[in-house]
N, C-alpha and C. Protein backbone atom coordinates (compact mmCIF):
# COMPACT_ATOMS: atom_id res chain seq x y z
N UNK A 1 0.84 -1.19 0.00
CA UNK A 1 0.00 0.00 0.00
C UNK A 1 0.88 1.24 0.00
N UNK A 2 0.65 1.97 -0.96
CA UNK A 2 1.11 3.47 -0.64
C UNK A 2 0.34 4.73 -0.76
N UNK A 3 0.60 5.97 -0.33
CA UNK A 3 -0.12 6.98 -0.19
C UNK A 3 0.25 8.23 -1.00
N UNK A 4 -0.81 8.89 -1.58
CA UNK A 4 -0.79 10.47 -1.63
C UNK A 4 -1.82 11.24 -1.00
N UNK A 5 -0.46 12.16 -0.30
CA UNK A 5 -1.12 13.13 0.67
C UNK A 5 -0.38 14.30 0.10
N UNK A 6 -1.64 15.24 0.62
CA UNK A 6 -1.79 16.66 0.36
C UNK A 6 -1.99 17.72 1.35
N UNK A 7 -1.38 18.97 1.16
CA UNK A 7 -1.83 20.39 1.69
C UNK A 7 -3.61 20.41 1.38
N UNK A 8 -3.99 21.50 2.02
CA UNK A 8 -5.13 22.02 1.85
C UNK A 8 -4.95 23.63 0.77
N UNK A 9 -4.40 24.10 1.88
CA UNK A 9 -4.27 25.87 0.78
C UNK A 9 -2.98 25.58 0.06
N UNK A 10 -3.79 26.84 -1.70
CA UNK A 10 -2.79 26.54 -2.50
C UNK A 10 -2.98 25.48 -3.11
N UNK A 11 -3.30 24.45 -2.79
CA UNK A 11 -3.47 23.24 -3.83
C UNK A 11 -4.78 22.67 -3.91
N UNK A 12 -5.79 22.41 -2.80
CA UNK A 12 -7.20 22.93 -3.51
C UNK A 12 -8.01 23.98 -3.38
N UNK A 13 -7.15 25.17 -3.10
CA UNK A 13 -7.40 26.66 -3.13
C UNK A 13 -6.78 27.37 -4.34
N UNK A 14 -7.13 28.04 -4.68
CA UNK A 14 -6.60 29.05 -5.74
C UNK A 14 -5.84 30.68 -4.91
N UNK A 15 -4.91 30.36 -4.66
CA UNK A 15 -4.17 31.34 -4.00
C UNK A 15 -4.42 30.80 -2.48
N UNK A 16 -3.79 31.70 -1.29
CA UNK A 16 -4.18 31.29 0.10
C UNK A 16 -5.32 31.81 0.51
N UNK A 17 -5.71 31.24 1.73
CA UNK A 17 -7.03 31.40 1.92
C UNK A 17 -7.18 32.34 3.06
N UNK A 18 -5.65 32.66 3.77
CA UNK A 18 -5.55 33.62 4.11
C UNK A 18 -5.35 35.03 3.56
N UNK A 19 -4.31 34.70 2.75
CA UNK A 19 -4.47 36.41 1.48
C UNK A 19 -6.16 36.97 1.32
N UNK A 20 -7.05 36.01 0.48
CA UNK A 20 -8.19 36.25 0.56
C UNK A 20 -9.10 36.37 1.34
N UNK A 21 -9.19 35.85 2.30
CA UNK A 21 -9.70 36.10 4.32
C UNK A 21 -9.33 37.77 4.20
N UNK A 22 -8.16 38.25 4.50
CA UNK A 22 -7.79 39.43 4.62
C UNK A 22 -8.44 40.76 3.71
N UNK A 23 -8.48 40.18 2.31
CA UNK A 23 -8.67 41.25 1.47
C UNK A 23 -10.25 41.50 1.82
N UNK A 24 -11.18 40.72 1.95
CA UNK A 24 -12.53 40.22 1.88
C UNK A 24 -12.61 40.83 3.24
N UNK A 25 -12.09 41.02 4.36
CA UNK A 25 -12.23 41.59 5.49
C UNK A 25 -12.18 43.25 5.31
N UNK A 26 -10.88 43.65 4.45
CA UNK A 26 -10.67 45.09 4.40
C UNK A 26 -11.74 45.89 4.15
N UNK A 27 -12.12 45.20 2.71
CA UNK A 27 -13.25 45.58 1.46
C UNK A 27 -14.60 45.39 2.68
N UNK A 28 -14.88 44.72 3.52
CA UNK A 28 -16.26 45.24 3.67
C UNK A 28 -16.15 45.59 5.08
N UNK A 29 -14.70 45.90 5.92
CA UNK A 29 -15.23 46.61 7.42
C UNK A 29 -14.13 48.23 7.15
N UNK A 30 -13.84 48.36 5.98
CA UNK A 30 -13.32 49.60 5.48
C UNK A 30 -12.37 49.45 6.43
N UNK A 31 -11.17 48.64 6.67
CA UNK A 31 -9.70 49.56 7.59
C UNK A 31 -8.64 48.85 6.24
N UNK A 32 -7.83 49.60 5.91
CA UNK A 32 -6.69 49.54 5.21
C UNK A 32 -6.37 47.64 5.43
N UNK A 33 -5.81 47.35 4.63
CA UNK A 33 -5.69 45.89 3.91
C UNK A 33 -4.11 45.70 4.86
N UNK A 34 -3.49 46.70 4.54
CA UNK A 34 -1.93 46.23 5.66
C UNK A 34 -2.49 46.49 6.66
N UNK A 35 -3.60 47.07 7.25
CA UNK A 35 -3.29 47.09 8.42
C UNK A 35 -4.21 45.52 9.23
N UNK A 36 -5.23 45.53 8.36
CA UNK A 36 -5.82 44.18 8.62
C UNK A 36 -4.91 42.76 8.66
N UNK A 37 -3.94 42.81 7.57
CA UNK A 37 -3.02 41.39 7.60
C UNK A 37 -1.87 41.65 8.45
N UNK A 38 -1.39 42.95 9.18
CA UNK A 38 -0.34 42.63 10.11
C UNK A 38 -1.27 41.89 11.04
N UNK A 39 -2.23 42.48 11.82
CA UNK A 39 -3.04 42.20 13.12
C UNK A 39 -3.64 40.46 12.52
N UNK A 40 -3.74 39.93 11.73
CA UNK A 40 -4.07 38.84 10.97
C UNK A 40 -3.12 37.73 11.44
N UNK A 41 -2.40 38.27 10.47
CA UNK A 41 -0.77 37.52 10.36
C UNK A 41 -0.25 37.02 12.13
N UNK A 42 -0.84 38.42 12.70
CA UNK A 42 0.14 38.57 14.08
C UNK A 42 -0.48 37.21 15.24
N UNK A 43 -1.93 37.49 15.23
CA UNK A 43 -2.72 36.22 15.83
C UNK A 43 -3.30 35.20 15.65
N UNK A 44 -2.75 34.77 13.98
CA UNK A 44 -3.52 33.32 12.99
C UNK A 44 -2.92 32.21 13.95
N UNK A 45 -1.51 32.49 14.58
CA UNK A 45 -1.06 30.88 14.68
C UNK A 45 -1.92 30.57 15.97
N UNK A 46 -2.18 31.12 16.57
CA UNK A 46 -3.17 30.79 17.92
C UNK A 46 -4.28 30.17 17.38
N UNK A 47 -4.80 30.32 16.29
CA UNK A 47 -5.86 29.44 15.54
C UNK A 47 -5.52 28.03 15.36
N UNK A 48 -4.06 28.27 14.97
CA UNK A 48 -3.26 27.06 13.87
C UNK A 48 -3.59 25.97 14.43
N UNK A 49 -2.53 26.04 15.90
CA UNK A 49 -2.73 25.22 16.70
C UNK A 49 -3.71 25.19 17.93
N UNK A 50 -4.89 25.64 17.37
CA UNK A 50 -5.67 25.50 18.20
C UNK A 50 -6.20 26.02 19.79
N UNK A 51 -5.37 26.89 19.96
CA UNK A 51 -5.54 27.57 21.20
C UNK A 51 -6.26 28.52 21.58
N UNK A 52 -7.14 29.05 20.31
CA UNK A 52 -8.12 29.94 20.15
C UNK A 52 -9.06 29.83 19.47
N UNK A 53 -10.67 29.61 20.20
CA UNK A 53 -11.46 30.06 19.09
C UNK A 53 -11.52 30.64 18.21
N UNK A 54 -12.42 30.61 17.18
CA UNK A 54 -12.80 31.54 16.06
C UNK A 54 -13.19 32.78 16.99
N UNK A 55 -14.03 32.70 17.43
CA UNK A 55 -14.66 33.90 18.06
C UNK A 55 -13.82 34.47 18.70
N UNK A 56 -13.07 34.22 19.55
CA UNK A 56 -11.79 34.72 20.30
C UNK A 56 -10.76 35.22 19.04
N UNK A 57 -10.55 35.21 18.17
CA UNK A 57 -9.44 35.72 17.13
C UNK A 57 -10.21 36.73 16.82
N UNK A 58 -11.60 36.50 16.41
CA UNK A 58 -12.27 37.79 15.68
C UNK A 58 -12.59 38.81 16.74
N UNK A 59 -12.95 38.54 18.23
CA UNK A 59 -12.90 39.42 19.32
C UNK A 59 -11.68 40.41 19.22
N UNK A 60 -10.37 39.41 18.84
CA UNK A 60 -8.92 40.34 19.04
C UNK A 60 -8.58 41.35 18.03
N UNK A 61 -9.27 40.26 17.22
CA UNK A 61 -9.41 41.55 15.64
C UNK A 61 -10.08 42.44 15.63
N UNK A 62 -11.13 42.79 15.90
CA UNK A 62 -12.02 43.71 15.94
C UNK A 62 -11.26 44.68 17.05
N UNK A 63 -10.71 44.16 18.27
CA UNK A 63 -9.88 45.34 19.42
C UNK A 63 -8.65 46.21 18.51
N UNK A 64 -8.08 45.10 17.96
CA UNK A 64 -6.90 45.38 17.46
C UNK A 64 -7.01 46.70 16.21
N UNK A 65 -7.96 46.51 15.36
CA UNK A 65 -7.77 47.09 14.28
C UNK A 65 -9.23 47.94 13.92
N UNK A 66 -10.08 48.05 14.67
CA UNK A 66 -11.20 48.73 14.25
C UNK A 66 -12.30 48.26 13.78
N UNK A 67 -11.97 47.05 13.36
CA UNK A 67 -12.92 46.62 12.20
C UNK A 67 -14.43 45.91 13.44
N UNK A 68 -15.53 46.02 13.05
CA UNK A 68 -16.83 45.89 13.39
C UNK A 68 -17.84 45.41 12.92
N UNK A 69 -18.21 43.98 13.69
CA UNK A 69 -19.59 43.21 12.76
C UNK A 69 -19.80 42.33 13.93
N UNK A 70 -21.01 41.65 14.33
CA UNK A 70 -21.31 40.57 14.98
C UNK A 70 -20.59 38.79 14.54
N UNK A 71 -20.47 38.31 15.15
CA UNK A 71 -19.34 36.81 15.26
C UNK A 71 -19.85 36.53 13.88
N UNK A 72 -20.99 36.28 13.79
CA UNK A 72 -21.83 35.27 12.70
C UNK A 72 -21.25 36.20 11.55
N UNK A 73 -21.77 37.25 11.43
CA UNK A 73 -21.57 37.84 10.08
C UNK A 73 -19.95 37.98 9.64
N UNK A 74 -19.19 37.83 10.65
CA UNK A 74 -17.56 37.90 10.00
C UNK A 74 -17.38 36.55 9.69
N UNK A 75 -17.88 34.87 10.55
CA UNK A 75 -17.60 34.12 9.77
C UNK A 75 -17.93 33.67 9.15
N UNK A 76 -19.54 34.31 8.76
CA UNK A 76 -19.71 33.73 6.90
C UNK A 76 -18.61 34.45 6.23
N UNK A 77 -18.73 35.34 6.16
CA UNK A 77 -17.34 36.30 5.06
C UNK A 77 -15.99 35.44 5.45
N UNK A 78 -15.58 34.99 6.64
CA UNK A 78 -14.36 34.68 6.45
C UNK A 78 -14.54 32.79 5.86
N UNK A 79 -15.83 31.97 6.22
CA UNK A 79 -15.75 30.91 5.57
C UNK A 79 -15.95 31.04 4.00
N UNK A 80 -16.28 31.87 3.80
CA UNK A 80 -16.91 32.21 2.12
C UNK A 80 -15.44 32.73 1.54
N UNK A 81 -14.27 32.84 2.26
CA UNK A 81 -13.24 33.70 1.29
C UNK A 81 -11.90 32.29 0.50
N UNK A 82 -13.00 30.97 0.75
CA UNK A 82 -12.64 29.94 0.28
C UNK A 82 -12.59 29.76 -1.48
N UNK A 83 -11.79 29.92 -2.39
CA UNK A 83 -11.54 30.08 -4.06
C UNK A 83 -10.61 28.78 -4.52
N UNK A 84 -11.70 28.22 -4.74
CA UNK A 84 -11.59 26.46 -4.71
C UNK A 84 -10.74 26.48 -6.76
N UNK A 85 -9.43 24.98 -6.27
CA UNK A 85 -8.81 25.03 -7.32
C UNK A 85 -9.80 23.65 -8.29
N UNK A 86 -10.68 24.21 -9.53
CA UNK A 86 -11.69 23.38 -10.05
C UNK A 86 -10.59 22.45 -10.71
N UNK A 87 -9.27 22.55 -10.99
CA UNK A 87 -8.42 21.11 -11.62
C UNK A 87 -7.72 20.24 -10.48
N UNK A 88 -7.76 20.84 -9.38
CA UNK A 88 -7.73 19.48 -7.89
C UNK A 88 -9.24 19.03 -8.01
N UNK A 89 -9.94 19.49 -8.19
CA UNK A 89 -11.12 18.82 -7.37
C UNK A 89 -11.50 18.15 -8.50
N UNK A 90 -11.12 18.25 -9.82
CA UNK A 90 -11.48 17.50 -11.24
C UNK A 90 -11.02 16.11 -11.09
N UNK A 91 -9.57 16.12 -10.43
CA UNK A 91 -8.48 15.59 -10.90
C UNK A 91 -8.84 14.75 -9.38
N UNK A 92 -8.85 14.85 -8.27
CA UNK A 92 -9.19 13.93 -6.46
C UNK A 92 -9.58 13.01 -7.25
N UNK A 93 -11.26 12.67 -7.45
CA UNK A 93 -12.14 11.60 -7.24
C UNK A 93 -11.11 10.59 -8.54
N UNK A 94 -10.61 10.83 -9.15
CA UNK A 94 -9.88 9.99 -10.06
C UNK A 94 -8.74 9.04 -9.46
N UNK A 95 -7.97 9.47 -8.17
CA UNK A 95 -7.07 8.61 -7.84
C UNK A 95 -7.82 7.05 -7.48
N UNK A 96 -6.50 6.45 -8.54
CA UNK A 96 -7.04 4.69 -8.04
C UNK A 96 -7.18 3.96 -7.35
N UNK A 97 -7.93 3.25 -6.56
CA UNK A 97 -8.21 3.36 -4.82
C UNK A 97 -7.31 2.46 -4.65
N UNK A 98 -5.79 1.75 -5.33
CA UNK A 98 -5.09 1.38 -4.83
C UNK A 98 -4.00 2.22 -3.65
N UNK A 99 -4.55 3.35 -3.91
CA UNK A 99 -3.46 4.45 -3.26
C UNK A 99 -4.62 4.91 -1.78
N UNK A 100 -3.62 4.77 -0.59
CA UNK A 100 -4.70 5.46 0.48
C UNK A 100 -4.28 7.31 0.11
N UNK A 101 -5.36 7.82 0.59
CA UNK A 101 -5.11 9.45 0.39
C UNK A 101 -5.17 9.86 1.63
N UNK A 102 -4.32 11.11 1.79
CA UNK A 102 -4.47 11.63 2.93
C UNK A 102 -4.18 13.39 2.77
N UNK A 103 -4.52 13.83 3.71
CA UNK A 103 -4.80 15.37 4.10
C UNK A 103 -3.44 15.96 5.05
N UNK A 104 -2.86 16.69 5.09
CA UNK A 104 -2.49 17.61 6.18
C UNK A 104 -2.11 18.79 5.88
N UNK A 105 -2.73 19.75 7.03
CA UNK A 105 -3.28 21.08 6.66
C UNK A 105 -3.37 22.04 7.65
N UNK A 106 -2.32 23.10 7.68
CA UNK A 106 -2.51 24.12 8.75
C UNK A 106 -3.80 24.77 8.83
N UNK A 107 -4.58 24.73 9.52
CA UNK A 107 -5.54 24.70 9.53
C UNK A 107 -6.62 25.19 10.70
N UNK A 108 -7.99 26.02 10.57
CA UNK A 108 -8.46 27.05 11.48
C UNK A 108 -9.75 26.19 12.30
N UNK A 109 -10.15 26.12 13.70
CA UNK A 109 -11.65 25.85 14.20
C UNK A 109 -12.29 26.38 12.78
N UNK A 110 -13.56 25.58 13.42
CA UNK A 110 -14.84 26.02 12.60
C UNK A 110 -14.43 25.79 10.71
N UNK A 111 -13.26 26.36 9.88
CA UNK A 111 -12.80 26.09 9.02
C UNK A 111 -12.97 24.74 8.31
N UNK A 112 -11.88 23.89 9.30
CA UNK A 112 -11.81 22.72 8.89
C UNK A 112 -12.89 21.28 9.49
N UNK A 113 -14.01 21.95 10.09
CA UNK A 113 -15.57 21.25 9.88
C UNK A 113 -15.85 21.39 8.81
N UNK A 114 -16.15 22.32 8.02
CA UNK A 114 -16.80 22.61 7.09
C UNK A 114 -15.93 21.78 6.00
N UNK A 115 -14.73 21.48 6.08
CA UNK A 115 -14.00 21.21 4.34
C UNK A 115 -13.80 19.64 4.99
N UNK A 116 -14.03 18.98 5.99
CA UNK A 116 -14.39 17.73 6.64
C UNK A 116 -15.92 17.16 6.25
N UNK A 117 -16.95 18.30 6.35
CA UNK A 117 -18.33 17.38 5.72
C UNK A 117 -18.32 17.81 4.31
N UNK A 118 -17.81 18.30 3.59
CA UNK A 118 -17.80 18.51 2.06
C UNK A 118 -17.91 17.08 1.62
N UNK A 119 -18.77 16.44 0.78
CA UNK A 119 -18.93 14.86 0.42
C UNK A 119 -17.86 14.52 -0.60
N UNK A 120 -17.43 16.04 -1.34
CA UNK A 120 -15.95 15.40 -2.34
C UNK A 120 -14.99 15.24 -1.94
N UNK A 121 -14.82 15.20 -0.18
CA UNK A 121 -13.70 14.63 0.07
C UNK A 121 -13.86 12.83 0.73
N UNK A 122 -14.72 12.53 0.33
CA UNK A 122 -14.90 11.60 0.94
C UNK A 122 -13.40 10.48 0.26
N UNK A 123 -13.12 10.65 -0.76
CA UNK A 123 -11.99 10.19 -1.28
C UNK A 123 -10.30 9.84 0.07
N UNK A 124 -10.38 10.86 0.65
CA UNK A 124 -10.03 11.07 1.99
C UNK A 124 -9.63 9.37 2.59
N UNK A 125 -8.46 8.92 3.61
CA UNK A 125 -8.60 8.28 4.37
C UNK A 125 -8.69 8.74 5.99
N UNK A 126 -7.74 10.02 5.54
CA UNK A 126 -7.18 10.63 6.66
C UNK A 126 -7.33 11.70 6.47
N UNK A 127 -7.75 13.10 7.75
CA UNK A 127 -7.65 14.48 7.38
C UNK A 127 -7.09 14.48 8.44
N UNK A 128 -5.75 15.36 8.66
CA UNK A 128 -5.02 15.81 10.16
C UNK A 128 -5.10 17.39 9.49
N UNK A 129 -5.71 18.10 10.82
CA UNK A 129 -5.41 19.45 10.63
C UNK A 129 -4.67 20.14 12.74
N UNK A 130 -3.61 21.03 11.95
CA UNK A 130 -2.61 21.67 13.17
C UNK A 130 -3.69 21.59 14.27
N UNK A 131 -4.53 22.78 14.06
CA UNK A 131 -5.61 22.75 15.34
C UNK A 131 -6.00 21.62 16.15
N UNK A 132 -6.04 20.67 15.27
CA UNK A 132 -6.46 19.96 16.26
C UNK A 132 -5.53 18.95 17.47
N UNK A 133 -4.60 18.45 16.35
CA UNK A 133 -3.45 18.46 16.81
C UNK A 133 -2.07 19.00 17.27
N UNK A 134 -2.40 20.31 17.57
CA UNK A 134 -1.60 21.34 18.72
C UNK A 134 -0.17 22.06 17.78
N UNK A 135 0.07 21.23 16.34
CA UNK A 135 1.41 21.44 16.04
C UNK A 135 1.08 21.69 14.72
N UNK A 136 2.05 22.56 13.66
CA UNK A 136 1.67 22.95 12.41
C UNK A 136 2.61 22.58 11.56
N UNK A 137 2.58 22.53 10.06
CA UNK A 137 3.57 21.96 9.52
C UNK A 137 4.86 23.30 9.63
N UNK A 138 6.23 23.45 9.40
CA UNK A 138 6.61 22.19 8.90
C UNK A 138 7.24 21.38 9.90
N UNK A 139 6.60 21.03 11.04
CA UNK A 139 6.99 20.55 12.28
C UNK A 139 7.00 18.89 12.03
N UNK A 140 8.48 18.35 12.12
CA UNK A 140 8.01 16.86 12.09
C UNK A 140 6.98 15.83 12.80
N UNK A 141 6.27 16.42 13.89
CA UNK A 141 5.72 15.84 14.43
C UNK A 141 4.17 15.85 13.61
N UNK A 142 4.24 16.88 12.79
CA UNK A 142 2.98 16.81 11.99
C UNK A 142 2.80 15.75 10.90
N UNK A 143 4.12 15.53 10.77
CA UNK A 143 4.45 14.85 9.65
C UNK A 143 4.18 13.46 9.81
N UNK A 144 4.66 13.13 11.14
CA UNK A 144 4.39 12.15 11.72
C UNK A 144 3.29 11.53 12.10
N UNK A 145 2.52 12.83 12.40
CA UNK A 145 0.70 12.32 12.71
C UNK A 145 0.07 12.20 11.20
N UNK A 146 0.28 12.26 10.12
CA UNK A 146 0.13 12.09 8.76
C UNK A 146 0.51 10.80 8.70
N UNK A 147 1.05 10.46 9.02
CA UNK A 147 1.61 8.53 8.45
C UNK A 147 1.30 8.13 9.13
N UNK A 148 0.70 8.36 10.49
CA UNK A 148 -0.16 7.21 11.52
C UNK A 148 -1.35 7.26 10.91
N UNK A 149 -1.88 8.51 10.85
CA UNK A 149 -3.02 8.63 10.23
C UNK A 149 -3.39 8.07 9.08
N UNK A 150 -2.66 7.89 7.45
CA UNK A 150 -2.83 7.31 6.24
C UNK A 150 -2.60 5.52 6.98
N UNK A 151 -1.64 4.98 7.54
CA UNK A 151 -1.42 4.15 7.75
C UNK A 151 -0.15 3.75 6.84
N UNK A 152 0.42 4.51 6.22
CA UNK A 152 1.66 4.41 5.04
C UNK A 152 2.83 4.72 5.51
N UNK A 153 4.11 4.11 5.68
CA UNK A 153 5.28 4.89 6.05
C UNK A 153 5.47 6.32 5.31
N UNK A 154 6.52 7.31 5.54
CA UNK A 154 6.69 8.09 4.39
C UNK A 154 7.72 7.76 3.12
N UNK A 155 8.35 6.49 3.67
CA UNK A 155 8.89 5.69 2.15
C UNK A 155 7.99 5.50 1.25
N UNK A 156 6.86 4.98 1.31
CA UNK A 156 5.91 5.05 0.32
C UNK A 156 4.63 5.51 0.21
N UNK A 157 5.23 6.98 0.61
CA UNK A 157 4.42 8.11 0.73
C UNK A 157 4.98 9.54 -0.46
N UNK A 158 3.82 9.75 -0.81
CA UNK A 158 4.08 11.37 -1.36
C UNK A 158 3.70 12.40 -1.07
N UNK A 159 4.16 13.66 -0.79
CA UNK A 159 3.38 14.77 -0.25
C UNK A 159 3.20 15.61 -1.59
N UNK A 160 2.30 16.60 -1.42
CA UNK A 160 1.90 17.60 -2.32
C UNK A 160 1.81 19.05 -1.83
N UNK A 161 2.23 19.67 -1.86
CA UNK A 161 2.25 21.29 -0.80
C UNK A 161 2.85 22.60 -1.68
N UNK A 162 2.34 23.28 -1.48
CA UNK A 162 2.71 24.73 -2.60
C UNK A 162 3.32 25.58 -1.82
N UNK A 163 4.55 25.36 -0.63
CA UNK A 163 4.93 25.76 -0.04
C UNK A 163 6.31 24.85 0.04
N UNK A 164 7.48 25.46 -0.07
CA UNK A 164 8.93 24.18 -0.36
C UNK A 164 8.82 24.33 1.43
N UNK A 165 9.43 25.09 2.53
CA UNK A 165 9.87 24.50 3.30
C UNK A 165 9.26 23.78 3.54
N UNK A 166 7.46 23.44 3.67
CA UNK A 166 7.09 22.02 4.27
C UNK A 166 7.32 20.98 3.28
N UNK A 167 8.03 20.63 2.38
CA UNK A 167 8.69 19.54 1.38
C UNK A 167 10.10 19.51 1.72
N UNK A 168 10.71 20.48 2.30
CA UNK A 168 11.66 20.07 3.03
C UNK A 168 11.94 18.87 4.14
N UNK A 169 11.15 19.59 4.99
CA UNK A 169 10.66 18.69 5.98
C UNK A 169 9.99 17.62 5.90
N UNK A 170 9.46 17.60 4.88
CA UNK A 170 8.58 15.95 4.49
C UNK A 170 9.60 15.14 4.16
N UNK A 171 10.91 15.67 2.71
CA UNK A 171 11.38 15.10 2.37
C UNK A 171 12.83 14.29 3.35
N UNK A 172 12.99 15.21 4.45
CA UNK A 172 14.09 14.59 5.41
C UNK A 172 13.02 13.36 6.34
N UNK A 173 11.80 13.68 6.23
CA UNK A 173 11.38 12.02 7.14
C UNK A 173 11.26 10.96 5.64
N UNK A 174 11.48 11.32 4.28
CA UNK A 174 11.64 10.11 3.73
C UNK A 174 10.51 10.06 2.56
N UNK A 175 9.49 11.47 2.93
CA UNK A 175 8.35 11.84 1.49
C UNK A 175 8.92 11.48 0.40
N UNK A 176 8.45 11.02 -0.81
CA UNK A 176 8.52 11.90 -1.96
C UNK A 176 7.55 13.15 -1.92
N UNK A 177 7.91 14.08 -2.70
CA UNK A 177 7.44 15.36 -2.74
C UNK A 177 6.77 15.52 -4.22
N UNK A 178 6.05 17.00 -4.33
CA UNK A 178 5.89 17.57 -5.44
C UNK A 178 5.49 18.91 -5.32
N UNK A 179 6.32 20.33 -5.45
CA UNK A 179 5.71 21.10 -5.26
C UNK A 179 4.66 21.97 -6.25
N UNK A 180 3.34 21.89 -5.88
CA UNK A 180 2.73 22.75 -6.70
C UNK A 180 2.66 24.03 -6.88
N UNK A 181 1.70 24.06 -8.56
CA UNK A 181 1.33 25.30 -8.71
C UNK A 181 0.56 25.54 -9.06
N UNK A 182 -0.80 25.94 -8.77
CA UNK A 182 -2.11 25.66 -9.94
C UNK A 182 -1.90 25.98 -11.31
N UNK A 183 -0.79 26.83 -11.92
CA UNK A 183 -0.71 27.75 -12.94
C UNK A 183 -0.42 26.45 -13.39
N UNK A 184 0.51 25.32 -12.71
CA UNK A 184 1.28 24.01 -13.66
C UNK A 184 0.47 23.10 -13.20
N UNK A 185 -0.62 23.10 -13.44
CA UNK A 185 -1.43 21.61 -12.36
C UNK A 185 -0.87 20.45 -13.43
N UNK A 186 -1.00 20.83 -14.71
CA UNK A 186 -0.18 19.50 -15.71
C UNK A 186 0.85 18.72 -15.85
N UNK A 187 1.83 19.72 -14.89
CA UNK A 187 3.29 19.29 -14.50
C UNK A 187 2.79 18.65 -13.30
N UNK A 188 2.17 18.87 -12.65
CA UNK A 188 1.85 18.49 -11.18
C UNK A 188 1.55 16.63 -11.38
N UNK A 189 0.12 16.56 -12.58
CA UNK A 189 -0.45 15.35 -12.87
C UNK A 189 0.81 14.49 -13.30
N UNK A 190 1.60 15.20 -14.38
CA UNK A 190 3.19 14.12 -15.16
C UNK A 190 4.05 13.76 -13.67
N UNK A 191 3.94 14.64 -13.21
CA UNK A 191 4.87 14.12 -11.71
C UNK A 191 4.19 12.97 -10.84
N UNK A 192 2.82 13.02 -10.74
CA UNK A 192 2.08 12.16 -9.67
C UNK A 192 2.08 10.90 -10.42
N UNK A 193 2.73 11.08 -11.98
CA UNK A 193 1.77 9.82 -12.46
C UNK A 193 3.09 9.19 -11.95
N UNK A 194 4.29 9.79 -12.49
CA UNK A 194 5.66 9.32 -12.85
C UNK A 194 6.31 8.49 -11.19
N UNK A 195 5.48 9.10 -10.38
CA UNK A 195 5.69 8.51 -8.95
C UNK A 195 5.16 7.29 -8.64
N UNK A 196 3.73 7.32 -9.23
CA UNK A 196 2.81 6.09 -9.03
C UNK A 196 3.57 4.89 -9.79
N UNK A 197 3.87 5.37 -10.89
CA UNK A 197 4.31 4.04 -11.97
C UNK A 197 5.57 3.50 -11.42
N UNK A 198 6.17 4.21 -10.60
CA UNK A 198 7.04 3.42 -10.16
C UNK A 198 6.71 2.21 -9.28
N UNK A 199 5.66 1.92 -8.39
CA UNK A 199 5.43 0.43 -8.10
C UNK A 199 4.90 -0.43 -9.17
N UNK A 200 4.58 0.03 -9.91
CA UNK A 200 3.81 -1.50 -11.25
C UNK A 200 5.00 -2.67 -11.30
């Protein structure tokens, strides 16, 4: 048995989902866009790993920077600033169920419910996201809860991530890698195949 596992943002997002969180925040509570992604940037990882509610980040945000709306109405806007990549999600339900799949994904409360009951991931064996598990990539221990989770060593494992240092780090516990790009999703597919064919 072997596995391909994947990032979440960036590879079935079209850009990050934080860039767009941010802009989508500026545009409708009117405070300047830098000033929204320092105060952003400054208190996301308390999300990452889980040490803060949603509501508690958007409480700090709203102190921090001006911006003003009731809980509910900032996290539809911030679950809605999701810009899904349509050649991952073409391209998922196609892997051959000889391969287990798996997920790992820095990742927000409340967020990663929602991309957990989505039914096109049911393809899925495994979803590990930071929050829940206290640690974010490119931390080996994340890496590690990814291969308990698929049930695959990372010898015959591949990661997928649009970010090199976490392929760094995959690749010193023993990943194969591939870094994406949506712009190259075609290079992406010649690489996944060229990996797979190597067990036949």
């Amino acid at each position: 048995m072997r596995a391909i596992t994947f990032d979440w943002g960036g590879v079935f997002t079209v850009g990050t989902f934080d860039g767009n969180a941010t802009s989508r925040m500026s545009a409708a509570y009117g405070v300047p866009l830098e000033q929204v992604r320092a105060s952003y940037f400054k208190f996301v990882k308390h999300l990452e790993v889980g040490e803060w509610t949603l509501e508690h980040f958007w409480d700090v945000m709203q102190e921090e920077t001006g911006m003003k709306a009731d809980y509910l109405e900032f996290e539809t806007l911030y679950l809605g600033s999701i810009r899904e990549n349509t050649a991952m999600y073409d391209f998922f339900p196609t892997i051959p169920r000889e391969f287990r799949v798996g997920l790992l994904s820095n990742n927000y409360p409340v967020l990663h419910e929602v991309l957990q009951a989505d039914p096109r991931w049911s393809r899925f064996d495994a979803m590990v996201f930071s929050n829940l598990i206290g640690v974010k990539k490119p931390d080996p221990v994340s890496f590690h809860k990814l291969s308990e989770a698929v049930g695959v060593p990372p010898e015959k494992s591949i990661f997928v991530d649009d970010v090199e240092e976490n392929l760094v780090a995959a690749r010193a516990l023993g990943f194969s890698t591939i870094l994406y790009d949506a712009l190259e999703h075609d290079r992406f597919l010649r690489e996944l195949e060229a990996w797979m064919a190597q067990g036949e």
